[in-house]
Protein backbone atom coordinates (compact mmCIF):
# COMPACT_ATOMS: atom_id res chain seq x y z
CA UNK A 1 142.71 -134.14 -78.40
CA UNK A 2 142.19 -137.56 -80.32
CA UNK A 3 145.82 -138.14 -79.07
CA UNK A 4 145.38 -137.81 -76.00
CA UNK A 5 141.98 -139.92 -75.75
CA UNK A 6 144.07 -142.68 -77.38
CA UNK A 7 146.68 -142.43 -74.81
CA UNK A 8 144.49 -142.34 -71.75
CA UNK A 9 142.07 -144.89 -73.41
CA UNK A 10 145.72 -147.10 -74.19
CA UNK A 11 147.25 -146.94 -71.07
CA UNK A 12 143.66 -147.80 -69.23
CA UNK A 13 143.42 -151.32 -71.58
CA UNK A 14 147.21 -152.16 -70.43
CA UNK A 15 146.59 -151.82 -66.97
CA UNK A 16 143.10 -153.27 -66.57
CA UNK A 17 140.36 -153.85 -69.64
CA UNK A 18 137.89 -154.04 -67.44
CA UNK A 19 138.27 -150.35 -66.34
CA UNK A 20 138.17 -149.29 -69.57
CA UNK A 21 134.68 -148.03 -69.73
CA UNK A 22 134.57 -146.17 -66.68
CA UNK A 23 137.75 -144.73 -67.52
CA UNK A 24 136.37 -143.48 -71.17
CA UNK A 25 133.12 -141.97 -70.07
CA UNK A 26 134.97 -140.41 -67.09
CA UNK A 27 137.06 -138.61 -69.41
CA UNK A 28 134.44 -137.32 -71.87
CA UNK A 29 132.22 -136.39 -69.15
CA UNK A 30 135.41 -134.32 -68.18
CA UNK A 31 135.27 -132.95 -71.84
CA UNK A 32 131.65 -131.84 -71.89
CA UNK A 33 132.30 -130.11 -68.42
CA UNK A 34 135.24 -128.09 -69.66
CA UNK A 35 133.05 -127.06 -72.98
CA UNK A 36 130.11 -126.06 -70.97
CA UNK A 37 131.83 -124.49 -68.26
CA UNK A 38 134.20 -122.36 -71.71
CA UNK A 39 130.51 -121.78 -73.20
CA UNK A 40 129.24 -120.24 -70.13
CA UNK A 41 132.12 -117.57 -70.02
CA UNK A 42 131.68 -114.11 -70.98
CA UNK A 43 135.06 -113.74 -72.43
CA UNK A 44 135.80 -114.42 -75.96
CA UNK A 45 137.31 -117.83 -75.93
CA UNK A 46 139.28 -119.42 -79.03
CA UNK A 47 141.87 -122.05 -79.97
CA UNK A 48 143.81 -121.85 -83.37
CA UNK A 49 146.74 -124.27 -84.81
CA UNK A 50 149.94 -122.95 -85.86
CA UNK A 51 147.89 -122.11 -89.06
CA UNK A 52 145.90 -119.85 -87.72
CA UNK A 53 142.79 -122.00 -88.37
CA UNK A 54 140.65 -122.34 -85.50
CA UNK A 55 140.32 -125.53 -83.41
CA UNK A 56 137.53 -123.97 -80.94
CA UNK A 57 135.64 -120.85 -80.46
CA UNK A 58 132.71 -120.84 -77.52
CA UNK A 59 129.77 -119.54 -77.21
CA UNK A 60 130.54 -115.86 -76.37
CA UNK A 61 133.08 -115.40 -79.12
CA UNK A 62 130.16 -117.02 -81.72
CA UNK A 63 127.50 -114.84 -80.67
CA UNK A 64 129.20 -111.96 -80.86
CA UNK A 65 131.15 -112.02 -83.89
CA UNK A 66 128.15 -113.62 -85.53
CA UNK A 67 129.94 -116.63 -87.90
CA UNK A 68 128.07 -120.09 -88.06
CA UNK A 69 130.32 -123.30 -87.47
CA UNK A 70 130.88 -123.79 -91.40
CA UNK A 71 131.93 -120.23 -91.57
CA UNK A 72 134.40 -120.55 -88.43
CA UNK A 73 135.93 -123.45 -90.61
CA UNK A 74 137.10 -121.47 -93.65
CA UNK A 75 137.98 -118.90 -91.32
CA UNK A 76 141.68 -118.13 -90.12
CA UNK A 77 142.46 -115.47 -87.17
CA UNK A 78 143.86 -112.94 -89.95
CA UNK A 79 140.10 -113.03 -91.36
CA UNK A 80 138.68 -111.48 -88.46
CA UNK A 81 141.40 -109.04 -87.88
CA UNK A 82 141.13 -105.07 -88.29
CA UNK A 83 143.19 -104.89 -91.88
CA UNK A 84 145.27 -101.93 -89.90
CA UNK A 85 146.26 -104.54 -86.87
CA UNK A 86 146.97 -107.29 -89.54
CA UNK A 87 150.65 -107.13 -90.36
CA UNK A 88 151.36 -106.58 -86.58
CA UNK A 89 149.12 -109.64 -85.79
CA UNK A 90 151.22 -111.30 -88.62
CA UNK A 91 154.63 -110.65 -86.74
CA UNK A 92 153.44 -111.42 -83.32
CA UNK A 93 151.98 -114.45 -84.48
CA UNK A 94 155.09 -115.90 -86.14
CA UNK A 95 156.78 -114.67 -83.01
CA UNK A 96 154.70 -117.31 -80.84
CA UNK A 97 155.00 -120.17 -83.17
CA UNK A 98 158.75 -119.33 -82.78
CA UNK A 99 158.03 -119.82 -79.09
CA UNK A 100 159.42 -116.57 -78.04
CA UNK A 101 156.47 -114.38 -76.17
CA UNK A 102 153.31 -115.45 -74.72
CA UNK A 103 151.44 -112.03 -75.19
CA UNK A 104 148.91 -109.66 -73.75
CA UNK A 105 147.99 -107.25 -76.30
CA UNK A 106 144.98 -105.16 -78.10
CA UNK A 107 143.51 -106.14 -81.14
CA UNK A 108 140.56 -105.22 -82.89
CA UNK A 109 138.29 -108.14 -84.24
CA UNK A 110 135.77 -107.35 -87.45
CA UNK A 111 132.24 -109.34 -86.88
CA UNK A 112 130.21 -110.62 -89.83
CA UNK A 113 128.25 -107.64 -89.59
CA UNK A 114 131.38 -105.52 -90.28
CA UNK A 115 131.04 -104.13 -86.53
CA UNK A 116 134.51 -102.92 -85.07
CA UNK A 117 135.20 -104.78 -81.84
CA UNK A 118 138.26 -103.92 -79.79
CA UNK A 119 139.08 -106.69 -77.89
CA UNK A 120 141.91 -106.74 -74.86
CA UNK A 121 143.37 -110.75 -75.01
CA UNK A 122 145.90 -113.27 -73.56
CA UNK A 123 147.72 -115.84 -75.17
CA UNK A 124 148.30 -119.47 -73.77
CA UNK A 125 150.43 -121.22 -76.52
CA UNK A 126 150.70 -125.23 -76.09
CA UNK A 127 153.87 -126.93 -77.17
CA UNK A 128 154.45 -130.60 -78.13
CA UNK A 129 158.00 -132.22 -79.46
CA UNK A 130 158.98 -128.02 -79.48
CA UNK A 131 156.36 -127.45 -81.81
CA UNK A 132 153.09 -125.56 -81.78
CA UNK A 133 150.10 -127.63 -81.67
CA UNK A 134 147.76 -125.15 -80.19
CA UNK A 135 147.32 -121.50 -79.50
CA UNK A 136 144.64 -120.35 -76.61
CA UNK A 137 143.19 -116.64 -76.90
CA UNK A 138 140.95 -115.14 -74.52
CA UNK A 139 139.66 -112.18 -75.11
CA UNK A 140 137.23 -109.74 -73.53
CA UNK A 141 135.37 -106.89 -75.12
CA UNK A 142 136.36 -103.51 -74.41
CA UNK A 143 134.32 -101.59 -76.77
CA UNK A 144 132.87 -99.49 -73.88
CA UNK A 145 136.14 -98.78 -71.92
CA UNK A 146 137.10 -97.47 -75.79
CA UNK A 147 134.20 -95.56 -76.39
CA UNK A 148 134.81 -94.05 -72.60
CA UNK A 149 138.93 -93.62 -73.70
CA UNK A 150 137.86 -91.40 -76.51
CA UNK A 151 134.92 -89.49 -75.05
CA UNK A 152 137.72 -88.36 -72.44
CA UNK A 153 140.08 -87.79 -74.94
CA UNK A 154 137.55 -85.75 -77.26
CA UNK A 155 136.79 -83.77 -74.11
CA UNK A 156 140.20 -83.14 -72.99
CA UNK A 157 140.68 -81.90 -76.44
CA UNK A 158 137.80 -79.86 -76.82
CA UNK A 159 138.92 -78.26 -73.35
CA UNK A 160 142.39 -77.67 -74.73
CA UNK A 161 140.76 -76.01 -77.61
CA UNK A 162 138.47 -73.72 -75.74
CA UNK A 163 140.98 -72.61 -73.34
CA UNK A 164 143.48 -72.11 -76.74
CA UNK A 165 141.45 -70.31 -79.03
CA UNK A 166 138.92 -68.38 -75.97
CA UNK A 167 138.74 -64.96 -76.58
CA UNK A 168 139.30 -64.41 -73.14
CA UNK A 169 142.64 -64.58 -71.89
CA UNK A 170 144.04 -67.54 -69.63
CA UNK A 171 146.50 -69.42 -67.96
CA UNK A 172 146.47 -72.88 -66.60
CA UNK A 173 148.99 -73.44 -62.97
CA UNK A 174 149.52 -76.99 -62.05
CA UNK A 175 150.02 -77.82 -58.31
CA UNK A 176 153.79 -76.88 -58.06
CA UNK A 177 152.94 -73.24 -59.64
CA UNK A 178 153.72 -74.31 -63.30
CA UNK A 179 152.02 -73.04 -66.16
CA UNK A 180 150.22 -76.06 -68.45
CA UNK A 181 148.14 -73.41 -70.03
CA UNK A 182 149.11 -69.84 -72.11
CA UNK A 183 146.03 -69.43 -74.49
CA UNK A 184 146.40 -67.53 -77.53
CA UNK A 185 144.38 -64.56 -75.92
CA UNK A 186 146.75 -64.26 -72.91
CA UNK A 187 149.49 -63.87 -75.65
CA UNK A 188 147.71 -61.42 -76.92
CA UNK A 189 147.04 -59.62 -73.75
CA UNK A 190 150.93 -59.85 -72.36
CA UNK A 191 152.44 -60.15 -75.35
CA UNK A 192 154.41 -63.27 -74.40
CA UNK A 193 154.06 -66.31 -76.22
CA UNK A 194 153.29 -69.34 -74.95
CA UNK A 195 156.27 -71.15 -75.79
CA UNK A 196 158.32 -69.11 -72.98
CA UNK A 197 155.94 -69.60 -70.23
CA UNK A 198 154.48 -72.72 -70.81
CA UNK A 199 156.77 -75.26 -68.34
CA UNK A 200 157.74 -72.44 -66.11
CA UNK A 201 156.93 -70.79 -62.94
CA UNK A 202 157.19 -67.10 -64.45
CA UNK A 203 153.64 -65.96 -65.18
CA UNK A 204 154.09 -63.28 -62.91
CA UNK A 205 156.23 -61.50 -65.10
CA UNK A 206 153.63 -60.97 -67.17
CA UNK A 207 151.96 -58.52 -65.39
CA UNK A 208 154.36 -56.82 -62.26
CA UNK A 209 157.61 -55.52 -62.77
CA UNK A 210 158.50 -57.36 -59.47
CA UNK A 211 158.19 -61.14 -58.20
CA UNK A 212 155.17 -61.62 -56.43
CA UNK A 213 152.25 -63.88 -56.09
CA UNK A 214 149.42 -63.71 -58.81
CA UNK A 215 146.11 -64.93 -58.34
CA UNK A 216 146.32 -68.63 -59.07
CA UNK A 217 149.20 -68.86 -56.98
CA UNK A 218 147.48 -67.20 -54.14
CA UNK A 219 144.63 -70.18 -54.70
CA UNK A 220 147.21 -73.10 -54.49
CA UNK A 221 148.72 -71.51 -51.17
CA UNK A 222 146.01 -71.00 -49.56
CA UNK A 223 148.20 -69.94 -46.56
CA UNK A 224 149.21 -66.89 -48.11
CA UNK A 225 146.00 -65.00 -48.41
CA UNK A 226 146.18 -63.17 -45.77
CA UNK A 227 148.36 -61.07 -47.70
CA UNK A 228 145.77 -60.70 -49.78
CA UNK A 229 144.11 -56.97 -49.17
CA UNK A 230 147.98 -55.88 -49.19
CA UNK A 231 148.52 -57.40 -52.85
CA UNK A 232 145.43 -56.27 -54.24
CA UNK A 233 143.00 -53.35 -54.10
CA UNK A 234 139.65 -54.98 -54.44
CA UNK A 235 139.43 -58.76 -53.86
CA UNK A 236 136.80 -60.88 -52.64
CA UNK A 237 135.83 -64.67 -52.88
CA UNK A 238 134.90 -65.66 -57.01
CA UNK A 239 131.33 -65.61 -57.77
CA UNK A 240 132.25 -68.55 -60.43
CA UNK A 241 133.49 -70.56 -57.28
CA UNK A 242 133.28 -70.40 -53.54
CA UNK A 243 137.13 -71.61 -53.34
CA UNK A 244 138.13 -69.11 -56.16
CA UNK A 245 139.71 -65.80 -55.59
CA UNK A 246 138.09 -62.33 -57.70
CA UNK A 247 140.21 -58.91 -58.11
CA UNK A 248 140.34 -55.91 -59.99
CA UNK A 249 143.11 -53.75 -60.04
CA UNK A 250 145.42 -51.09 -61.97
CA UNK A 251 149.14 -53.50 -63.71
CA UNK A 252 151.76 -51.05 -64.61
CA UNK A 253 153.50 -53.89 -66.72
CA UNK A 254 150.81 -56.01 -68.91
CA UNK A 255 151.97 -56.05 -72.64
CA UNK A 256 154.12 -52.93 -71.99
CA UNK A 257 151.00 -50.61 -70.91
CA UNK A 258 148.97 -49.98 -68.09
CA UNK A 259 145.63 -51.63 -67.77
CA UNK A 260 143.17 -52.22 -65.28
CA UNK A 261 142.60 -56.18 -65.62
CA UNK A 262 139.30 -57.83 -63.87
CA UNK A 263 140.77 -61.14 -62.61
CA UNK A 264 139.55 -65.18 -61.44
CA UNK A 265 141.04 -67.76 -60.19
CA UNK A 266 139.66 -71.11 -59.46
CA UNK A 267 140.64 -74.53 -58.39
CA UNK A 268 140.19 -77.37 -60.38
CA UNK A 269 139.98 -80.84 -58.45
CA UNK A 270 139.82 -84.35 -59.28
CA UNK A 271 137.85 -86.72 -57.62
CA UNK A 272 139.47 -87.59 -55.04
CA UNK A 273 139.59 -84.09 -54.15
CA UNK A 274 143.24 -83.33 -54.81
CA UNK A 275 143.90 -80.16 -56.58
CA UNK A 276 144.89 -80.79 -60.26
CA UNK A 277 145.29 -77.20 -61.44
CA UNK A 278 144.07 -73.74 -60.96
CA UNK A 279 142.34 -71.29 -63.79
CA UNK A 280 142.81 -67.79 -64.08
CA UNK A 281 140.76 -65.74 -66.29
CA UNK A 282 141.36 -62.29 -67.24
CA UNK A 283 139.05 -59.78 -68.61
CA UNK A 284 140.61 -56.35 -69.83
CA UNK A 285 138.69 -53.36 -68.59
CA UNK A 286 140.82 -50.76 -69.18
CA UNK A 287 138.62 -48.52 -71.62
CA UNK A 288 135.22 -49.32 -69.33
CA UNK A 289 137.20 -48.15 -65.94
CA UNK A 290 138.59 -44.73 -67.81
CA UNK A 291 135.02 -43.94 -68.67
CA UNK A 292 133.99 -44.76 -65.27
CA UNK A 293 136.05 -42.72 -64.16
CA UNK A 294 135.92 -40.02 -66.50
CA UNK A 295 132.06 -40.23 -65.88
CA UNK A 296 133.07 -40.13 -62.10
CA UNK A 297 134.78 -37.39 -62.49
CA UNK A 298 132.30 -35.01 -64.64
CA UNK A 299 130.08 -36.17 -61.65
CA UNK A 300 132.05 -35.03 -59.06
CA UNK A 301 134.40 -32.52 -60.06
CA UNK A 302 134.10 -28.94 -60.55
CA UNK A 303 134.87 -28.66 -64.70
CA UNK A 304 136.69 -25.35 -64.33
CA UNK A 305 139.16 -25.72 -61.25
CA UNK A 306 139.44 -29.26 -61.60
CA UNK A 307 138.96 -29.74 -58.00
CA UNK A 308 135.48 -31.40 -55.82
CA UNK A 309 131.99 -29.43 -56.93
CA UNK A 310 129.65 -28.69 -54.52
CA UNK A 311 127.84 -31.90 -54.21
CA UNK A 312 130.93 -34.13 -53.71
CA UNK A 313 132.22 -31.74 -50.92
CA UNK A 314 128.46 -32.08 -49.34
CA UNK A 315 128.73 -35.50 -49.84
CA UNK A 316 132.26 -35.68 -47.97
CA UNK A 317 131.32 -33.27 -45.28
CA UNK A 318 127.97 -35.35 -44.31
CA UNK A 319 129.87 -38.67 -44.03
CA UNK A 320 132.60 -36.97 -41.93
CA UNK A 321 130.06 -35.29 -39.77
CA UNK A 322 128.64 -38.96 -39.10
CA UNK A 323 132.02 -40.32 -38.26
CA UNK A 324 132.44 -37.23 -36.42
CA UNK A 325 129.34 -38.33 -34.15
CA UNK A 326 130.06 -42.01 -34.26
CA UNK A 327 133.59 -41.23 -32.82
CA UNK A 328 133.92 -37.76 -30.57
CA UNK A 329 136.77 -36.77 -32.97
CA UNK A 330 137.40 -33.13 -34.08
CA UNK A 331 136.51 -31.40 -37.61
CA UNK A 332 136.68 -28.47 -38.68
CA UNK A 333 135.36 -26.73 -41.68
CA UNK A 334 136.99 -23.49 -43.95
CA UNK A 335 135.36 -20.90 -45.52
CA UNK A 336 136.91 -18.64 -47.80
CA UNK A 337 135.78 -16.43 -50.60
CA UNK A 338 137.67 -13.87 -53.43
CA UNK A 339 138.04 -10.58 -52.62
CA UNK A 340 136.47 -8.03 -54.69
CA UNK A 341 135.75 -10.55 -57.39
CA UNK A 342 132.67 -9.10 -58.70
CA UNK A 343 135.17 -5.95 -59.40
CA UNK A 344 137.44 -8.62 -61.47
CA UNK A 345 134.73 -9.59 -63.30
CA UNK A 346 133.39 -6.05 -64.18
CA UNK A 347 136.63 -4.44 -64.95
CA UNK A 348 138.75 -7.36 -66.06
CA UNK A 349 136.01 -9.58 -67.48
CA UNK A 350 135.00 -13.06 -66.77
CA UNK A 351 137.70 -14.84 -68.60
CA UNK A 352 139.99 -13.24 -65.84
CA UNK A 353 137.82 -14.06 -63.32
CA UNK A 354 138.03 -17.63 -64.56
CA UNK A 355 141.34 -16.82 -64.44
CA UNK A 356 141.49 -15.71 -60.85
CA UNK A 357 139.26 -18.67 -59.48
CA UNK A 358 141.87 -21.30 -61.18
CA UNK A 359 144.95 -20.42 -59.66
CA UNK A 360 143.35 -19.42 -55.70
CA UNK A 361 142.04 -23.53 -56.23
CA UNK A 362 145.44 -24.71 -57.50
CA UNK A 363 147.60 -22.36 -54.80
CA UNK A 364 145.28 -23.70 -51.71
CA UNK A 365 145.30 -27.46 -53.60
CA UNK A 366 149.14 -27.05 -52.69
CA UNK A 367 148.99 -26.26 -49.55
CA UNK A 368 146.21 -28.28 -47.98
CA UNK A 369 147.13 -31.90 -46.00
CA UNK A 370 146.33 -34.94 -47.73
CA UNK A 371 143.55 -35.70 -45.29
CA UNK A 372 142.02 -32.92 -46.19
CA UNK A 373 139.12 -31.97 -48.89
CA UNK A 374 139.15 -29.27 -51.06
CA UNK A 375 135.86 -27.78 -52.96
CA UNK A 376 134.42 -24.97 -55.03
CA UNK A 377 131.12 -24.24 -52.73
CA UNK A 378 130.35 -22.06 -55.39
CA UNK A 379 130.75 -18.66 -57.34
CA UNK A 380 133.81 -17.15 -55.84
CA UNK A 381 133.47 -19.25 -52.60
CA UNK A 382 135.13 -22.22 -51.69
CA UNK A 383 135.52 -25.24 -48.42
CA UNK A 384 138.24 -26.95 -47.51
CA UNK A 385 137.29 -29.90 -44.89
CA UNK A 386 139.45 -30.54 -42.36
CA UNK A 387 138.85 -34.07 -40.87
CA UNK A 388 140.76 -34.53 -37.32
CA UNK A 389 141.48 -31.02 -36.65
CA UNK A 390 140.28 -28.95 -33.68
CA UNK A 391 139.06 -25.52 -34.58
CA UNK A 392 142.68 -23.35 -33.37
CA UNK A 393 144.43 -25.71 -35.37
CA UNK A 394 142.15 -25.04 -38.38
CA UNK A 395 142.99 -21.25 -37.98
CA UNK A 396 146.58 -21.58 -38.41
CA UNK A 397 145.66 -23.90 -41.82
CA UNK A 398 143.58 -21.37 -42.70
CA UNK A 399 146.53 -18.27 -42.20
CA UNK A 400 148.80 -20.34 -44.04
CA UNK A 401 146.09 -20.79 -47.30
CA UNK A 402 145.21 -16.79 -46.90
CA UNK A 403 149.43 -15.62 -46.92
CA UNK A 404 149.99 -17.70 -49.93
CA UNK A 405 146.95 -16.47 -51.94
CA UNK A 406 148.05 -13.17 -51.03
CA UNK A 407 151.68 -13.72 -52.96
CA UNK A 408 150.00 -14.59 -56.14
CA UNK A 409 151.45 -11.50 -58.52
CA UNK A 410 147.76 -10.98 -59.38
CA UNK A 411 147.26 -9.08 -56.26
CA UNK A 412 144.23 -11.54 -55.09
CA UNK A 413 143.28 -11.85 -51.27
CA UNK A 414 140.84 -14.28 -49.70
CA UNK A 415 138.92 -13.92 -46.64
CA UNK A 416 138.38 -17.30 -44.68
CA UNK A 417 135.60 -18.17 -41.96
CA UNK A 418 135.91 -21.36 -40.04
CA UNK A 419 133.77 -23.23 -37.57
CA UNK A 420 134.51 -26.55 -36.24
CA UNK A 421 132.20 -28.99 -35.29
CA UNK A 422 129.93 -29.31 -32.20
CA UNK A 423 128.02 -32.57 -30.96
CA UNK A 424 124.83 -33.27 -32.09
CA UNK A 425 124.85 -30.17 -34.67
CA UNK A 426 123.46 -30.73 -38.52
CA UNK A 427 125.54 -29.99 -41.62
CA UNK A 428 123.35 -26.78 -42.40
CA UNK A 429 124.15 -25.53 -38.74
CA UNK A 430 128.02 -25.74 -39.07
CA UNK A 431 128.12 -24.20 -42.21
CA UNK A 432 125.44 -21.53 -41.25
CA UNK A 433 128.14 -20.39 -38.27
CA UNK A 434 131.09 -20.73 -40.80
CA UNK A 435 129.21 -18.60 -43.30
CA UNK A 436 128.81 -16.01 -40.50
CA UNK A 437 132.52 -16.36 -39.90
CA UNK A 438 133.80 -15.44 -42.96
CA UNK A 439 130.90 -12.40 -43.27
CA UNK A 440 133.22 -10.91 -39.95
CA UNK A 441 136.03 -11.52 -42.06
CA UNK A 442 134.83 -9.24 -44.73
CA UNK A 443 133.38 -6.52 -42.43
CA UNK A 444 136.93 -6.52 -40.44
CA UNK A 445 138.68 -5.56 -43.59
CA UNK A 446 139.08 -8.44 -45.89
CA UNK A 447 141.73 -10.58 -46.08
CA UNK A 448 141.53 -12.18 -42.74
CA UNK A 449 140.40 -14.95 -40.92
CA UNK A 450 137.92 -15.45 -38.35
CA UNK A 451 136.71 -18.51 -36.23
CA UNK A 452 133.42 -18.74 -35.18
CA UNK A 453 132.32 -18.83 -31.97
């Protein structure tokens, strides 16, 4: 700077003395302006020779690094440099003297106090004759955008963690149906590590024999569910989000067994509200849904034929008699009881009887329409509901059940009453007249069939 006050003061006196003075408090007025106007900066301003040594620091860079002006003096830029960024600092440094970059790089500066400060600066260099005279840094403190960088990155790893080592298995799909996620769980679960599906578009093989959309990919094209009800069994909107998708079903091929898997999938957006990913969790339910229906099954089946008890057959029969009404269509109900099985009992004894009342359920079972209900009404005496059927087609359903008991090598005959529903008539009423059906049945002769009137 001296230099150049000489020159300008110089070249003033050679041109005109008098205009001397004007000319050298113009240009330290000029001087002060451009210190004041560097003090009043935010940014961390400094100016070191090719020495490192520094030739100005303002007011920001003072106050925050906290070194008084004799302190600055002794100081070069290495002494205020991270020890970790120093040998870089080193090269880049000799690099610039060399005159080959003018930089914008990340350092991080060490206060008096010992305080870490990352710092993001530029570099102005200033040649003269080819050589360095001067290099300008100005730097600005990024402490917070740091402390933001590695909140984010301590969450995203904290995420990845969860989702890795979660007891509950899941995968991650990306927008294009990619998995980014194969926790250690869902290995577990499938049996397939994460290395094969991670980078693909192959989850589904993890749980259908045959391609077809799973969950997450159902949630990323939104378009197709309206296939939904004919992929799955029981789905309905997630209760863990209103976009998600929720399903429970029976897989044939999940780790090589069946299991019945409770599933969710949910979008994951940023904020611009462009899907980023989708989530699908999967709880195993297997064991709870064979007790349920185990427990389902004491509850509604009778335990010695195996087929519906008496109060799952009332149950079925009251709900068809209100379609029945709701709709005008035909149903029709059968009757039917052992013959002479009080005389099995007595004679043969109740194991035979036992006997005898197994294979009439599992010979009418046979022979009955899939539509069709089958129940021990109790004792000897048994219903079959026949939903959709008018009364003279019941009869030749009920011939057909009566000729095939009748070829069991036991000998064993049935009698069958049948009565098929009227408008406006109660459950007890229909089966009152079917009773009294199969009661003309057994006073014709047994083994017959009679519709009542």
């Amino acid at each position: 700077m001296a230099d150049t006050e000489m020159d300008r003061t110089h070249t003033f006196s050679e041109n005109d003395p008098a205009q001397q003075p004007r000319a050298e408090k113009a240009f330290f007025a000029d001087c002060r302006f451009s210190q004041i106007f560097l003090d009043c900066a935010n940014d961390l301003i400094q100016s070191i020779d090719r020495e490192g040594r520094f030739l100005y620091v303002n007011k920001a860079w003072q106050e925050t690094l906290g070194y008084d002006e004799a302190e600055i003096g002794a100081l070069t830029i290495f002494d205020i440099i991270e020890p970790e960024y120093r040998e870089h600092c080193i090269t880049l440094f000799r690099d610039i003297v060399e005159g080959k970059i003018s930089h914008t790089y990340e350092v991080v500066f060490v206060a008096k106090s010992g305080r870490r400060i990352p710092v993001e600066g530029k570099i102005h260099t200033e040649f003269k004759g080819g050589k360095l005279v001067a290099t300008m840094g100005i730097f600005r403190d990024i402490s917070q955008r740091k402390e933001a960088e590695n909140l984010l990155r301590n969450q995203k790893l904290l995420t990845e963690k969860m989702i890795r080592y979660s007891a509950v298995p899941i995968f991650v799909l990306d927008p294009q149906h990619r998995v980014t996620y194969w926790n250690r769980a869902c290995e577990m679960l499938t049996t397939i590590p994460a290395e094969e599906m991670v980078g693909t578009a192959n989850h589904w093989q993890a749980f259908y024999g045959e391609k077809r959309p799973c969950l997450a990919d159902m949630v990323i094209d939104s378009a197709d569910r309206h296939n939904l009800a004919d992929l799955y069994t029981a789905a309905r909107n997630s209760e863990l989000k209103e976009e998600g998708i929720h399903a429970e079903e029976w897989l044939d091929a999940v780790g090589g067994t069946r299991r019945y898997l409770s599933v969710d999938a949910v979008p994951i957006y940023n904020h611009a509200k462009e899907l980023v990913a989708v989530i699908e969790t999967l709880h195993d339910l297997s064991e709870h849904k064979k007790m349920e229906e185990a427990l389902t099954r004491l509850a509604t089946t009778d335990p010695l034929t195996g087929i519906c008890n008496r109060g799952k057959i009332e149950e079925s029969l009251q709900q068809e008699i209100i379609r029945t009404a709701r709709y005008g269509s035909p149903m029709t109900i059968i009757l039917f009881d052992i013959d002479g099985f009080k005389k099995i009992n007595d004679s043969l004894g109740h194991s035979s009887g036992d006997q005898a009342l197994k294979e009439v359920a599992a010979t009418v079972a046979k022979q009955i329409r899939a539509t069709d209900v089958l129940g021990r009404w109790g004792g000897d005496e048994f219903m079959v509901l026949c939903p959709q059927t008018m009364a003279d087609d019941a009869v030749t359903i009920a011939e057909k059940l009566r000729q095939q008991v009748e070829h069991l090598p036991q000998g064993i005959t049935i009698s069958c009453g049948l009565a098929g529903s009227r408008p406006g008539e109660s459950m007890a009423a229909l089966i009152k007249r079917a009773d009294k059906a199969l009661y003309a049945a057994k006073s014709a002769g047994r083994n017959l069939v009679r519709r009542a009137d």
